[in-house]
Protein backbone atom coordinates (compact mmCIF):
# COMPACT_ATOMS: atom_id res chain seq x y z
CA UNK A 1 85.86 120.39 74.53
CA UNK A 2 89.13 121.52 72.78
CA UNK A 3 92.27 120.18 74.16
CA UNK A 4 93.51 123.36 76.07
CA UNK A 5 89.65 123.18 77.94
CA UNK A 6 90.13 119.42 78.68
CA UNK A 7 93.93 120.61 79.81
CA UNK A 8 92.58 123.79 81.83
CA UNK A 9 89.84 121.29 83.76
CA UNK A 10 92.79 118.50 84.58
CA UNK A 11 95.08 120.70 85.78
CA UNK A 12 92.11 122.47 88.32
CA UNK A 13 91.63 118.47 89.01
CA UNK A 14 95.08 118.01 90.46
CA UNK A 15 95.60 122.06 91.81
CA UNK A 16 92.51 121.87 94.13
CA UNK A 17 92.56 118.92 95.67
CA UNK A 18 95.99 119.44 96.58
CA UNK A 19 95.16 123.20 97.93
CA UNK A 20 92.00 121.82 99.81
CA UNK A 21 93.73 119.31 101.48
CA UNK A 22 96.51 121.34 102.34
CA UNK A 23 93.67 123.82 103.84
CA UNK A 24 91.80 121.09 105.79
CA UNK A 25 95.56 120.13 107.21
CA UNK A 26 96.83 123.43 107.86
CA UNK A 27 93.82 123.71 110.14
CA UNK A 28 95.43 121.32 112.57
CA UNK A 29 98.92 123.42 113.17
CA UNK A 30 99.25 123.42 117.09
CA UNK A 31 96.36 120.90 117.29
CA UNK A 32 98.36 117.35 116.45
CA UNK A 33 98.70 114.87 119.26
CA UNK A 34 103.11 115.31 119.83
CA UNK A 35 104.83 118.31 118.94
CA UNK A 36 106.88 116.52 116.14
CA UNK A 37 103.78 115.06 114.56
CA UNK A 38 102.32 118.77 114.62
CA UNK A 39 105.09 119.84 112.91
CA UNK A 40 105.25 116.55 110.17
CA UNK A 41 101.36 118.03 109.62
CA UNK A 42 102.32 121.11 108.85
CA UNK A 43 104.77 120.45 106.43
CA UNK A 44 102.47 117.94 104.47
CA UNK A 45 100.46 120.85 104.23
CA UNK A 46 102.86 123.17 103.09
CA UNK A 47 103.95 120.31 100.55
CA UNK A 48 100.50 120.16 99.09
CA UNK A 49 99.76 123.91 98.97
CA UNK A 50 103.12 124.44 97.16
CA UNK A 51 102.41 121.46 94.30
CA UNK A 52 98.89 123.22 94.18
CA UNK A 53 100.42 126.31 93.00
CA UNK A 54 102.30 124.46 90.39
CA UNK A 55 99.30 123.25 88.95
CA UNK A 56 97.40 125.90 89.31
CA UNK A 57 99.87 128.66 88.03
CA UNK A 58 99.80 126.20 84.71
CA UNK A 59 96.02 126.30 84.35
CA UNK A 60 96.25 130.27 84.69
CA UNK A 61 98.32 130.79 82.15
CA UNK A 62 95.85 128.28 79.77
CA UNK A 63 92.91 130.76 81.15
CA UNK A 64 95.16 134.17 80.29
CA UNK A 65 92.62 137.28 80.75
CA UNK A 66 95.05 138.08 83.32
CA UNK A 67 94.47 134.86 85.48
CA UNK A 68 97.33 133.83 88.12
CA UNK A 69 97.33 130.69 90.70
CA UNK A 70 95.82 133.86 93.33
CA UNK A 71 92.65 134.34 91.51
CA UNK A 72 92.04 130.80 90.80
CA UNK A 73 92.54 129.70 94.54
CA UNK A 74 90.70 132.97 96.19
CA UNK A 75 88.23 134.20 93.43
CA UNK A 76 85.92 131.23 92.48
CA UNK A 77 83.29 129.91 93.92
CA UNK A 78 82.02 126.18 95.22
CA UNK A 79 80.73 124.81 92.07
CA UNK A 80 84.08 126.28 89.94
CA UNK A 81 86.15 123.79 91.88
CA UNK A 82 87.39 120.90 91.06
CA UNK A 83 88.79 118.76 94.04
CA UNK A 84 88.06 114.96 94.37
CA UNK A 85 85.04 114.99 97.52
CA UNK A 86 87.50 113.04 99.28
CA UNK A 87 89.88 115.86 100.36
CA UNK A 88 87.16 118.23 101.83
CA UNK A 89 85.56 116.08 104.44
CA UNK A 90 86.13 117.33 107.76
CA UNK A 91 89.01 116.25 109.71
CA UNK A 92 87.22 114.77 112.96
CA UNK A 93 89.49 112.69 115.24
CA UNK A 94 92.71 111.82 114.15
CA UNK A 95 92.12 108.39 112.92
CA UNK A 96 89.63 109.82 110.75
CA UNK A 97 92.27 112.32 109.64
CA UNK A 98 94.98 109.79 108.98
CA UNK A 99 92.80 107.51 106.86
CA UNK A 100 91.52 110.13 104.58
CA UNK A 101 95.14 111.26 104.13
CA UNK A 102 96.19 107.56 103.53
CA UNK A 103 93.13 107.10 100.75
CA UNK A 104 94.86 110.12 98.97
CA UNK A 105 99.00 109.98 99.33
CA UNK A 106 98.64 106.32 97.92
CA UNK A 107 96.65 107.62 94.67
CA UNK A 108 98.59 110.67 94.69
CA UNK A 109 101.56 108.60 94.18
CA UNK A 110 100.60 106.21 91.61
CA UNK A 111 98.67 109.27 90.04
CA UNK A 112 102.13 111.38 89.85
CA UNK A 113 104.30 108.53 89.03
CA UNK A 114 102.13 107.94 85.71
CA UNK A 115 102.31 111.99 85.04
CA UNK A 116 105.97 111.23 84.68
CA UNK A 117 105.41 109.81 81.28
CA UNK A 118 103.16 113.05 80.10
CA UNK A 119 103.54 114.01 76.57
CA UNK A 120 102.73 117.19 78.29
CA UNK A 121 106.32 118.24 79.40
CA UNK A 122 105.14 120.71 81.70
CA UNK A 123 103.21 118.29 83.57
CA UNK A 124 105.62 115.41 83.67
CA UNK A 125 108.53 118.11 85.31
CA UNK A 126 105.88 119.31 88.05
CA UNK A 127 104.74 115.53 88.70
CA UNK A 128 108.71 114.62 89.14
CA UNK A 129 109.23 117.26 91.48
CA UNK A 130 106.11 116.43 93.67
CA UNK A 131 106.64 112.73 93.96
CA UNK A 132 109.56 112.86 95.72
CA UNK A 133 107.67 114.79 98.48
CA UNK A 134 104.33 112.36 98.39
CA UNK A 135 106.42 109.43 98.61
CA UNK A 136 106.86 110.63 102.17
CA UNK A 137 103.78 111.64 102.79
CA UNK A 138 102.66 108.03 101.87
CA UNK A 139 105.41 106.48 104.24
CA UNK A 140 104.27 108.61 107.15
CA UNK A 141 100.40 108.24 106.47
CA UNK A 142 100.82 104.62 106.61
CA UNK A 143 102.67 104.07 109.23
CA UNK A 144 100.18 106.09 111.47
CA UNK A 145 97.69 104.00 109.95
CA UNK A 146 99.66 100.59 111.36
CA UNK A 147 99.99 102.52 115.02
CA UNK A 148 96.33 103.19 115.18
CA UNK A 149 94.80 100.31 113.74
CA UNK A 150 97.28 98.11 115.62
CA UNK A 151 97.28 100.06 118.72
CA UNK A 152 94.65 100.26 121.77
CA UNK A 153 91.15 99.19 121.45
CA UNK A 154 89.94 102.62 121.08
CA UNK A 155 92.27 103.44 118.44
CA UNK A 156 91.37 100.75 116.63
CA UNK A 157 87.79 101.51 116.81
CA UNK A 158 88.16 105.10 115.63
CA UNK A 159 90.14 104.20 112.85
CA UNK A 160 88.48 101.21 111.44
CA UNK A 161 85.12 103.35 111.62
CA UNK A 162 87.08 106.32 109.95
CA UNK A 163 87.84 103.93 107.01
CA UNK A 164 83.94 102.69 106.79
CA UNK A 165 82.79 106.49 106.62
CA UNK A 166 85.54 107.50 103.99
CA UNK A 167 85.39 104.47 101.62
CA UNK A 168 82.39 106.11 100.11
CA UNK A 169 84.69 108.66 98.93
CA UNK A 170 87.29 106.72 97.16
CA UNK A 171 85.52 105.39 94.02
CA UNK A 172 85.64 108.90 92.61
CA UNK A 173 89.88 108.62 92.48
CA UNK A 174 89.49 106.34 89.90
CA UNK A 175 86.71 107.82 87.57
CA UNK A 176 87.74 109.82 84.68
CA UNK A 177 86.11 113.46 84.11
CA UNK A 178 85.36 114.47 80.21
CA UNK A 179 88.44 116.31 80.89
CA UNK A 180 90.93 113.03 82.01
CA UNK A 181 89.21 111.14 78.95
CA UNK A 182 90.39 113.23 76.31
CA UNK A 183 93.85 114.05 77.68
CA UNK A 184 94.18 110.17 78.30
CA UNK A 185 94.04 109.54 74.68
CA UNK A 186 96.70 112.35 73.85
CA UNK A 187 99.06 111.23 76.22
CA UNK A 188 98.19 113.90 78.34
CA UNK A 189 96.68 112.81 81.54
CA UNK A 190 96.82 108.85 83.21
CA UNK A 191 93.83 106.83 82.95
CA UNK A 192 92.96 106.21 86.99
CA UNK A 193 91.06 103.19 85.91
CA UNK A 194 94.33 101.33 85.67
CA UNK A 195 95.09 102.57 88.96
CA UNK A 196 92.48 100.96 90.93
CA UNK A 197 94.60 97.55 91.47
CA UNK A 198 97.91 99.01 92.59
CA UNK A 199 95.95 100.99 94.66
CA UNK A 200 93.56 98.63 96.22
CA UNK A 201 97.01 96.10 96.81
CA UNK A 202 98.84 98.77 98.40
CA UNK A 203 95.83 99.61 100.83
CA UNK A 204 94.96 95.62 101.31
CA UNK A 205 98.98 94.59 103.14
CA UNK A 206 98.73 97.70 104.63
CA UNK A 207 95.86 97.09 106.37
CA UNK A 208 96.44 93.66 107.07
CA UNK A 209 99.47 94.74 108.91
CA UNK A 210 97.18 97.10 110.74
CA UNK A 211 94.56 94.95 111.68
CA UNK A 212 91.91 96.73 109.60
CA UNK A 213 89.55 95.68 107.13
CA UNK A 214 88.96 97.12 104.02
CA UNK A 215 84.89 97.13 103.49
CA UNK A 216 83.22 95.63 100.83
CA UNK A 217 81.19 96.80 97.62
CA UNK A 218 79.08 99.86 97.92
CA UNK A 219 77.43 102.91 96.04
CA UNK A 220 80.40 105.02 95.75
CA UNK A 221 79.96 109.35 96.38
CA UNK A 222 81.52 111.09 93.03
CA UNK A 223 80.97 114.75 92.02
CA UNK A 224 84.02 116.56 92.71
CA UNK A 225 85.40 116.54 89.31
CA UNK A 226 82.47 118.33 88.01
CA UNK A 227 81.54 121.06 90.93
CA UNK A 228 79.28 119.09 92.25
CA UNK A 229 80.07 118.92 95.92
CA UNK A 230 79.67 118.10 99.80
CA UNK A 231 78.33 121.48 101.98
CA UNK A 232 81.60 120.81 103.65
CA UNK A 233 83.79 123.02 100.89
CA UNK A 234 81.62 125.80 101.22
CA UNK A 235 83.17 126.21 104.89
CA UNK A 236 86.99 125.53 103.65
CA UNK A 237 86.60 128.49 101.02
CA UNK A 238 84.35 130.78 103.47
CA UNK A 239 87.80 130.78 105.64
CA UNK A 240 90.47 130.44 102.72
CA UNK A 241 89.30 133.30 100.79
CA UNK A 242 88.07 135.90 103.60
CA UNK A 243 90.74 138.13 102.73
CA UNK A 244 90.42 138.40 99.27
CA UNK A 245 86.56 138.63 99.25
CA UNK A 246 86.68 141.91 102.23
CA UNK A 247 89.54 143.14 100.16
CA UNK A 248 89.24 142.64 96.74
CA UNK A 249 92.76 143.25 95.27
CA UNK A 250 94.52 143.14 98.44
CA UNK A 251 98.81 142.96 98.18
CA UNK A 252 101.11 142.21 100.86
């Protein structure tokens, strides 16, 4: 794998699973549980569909053969994308929504905050401008995680369960593609070994503070990073890219 392959497949790594989140979230508009958090949803959303197209317009002009951040979001299939499983489990309730999006603003923001330091200038200018938007997103996600986990029996139930189904998911943030490897030792990319800790201390006072319990050891689900994924993505893109697959071409 040259370096420009290795750069192409890390910045598809960080594009999608920003742009499938931001699907699975847009899917709540007029669904959240007060008008103003319905409207914070949104914009997270909005926030992670607009970094995506950073990343993605970078990785389409890598591609060239007339490649843009369109085709790569509407014209490829499952198995072509690249997205951590994490981000494309379903939303279910909203403690199960809040803890998935928890799991991923706290690596998001360690993950950016080390792109800062890129030898790839491109990537450390997009990583400064998007951390300064997930450092909300990690302020709100947590506190909602507090209010639930801390809040009524039921909520407390939902949430803690929410955190036993998705911690499956979360060993795969800090495993390192082919890709990551080789742009690790260039300077390029962040090794999200070294991110585990941070990670894991951020999530362990915040939960405290919630009441919730982080669970222990256990086979972890990985895949993403190399098209190998849950039947649930299949679904996301079936919607995303309707337009684009009746009307091949299609302009506003």
């Amino acid at each position: 794998m040259t370096l420009d392959e290795a750069r192409y497949e890390y910045l598809l790594q960080l594009g999608d699973s920003d742009l499938i989140l931001g699907q699975r979230l847009a899917a709540l508009c007029g669904h959240g549980p007060a008008l103003e958090e319905d409207i914070a949803m949104s914009n997270v959303a909005l926030d992670l569909i607009g970094q995506a197209r950073f990343w993605l317009s970078y990785a389409a002009e890598i591609k060239g053969a007339d490649a843009d951040e369109d085709t790569l979001a509407f014209l490829r299939d499952a198995p072509a994308y690249r997205n951590v499983l994490l981000v494309e489990q379903p939303n279910g309730d909203y403690g199960h929504t809040i803890v998935r999006q928890c799991f991923y603003d706290v690596w998001h923001f360690f993950v950016l905050q080390a792109l800062m330091q890129s030898t790839d200038t491109r990537i450390a200018d997009i990583a400064a401008k998007s951390i300064k938007e997930v450092q909300y997103h990690v302020e709100r996600s947590g506190d909602w995680v507090v209010r639930l986990g801390d809040g009524t029996e039921e909520s407390h139930r939902r949430t803690q369960a929410a955190v036993d189904k998705l911690w499956r998911y979360t060993g795969e943030l800090f495993r390192s593609s082919e890709a990551e490897q080789a742009l690790v030792e260039a300077g390029i990319a962040v090794d999200v070994a070294t991110l585990y800790e941070p990670w894991r201390a951020h999530m362990q006072a915040l939960f405290e503070e919630a009441t919730l319990e982080l669970p222990g050891d256990q086979p972890m689900q990985c895949g993403g990073k190399h098209g190998e994924h849950t039947e649930h993505l299949g679904y996301v893109l079936a919607e995303m890219q309707h337009l684009q697959r009746s009307y091949p071409g299609a302009r506003w």
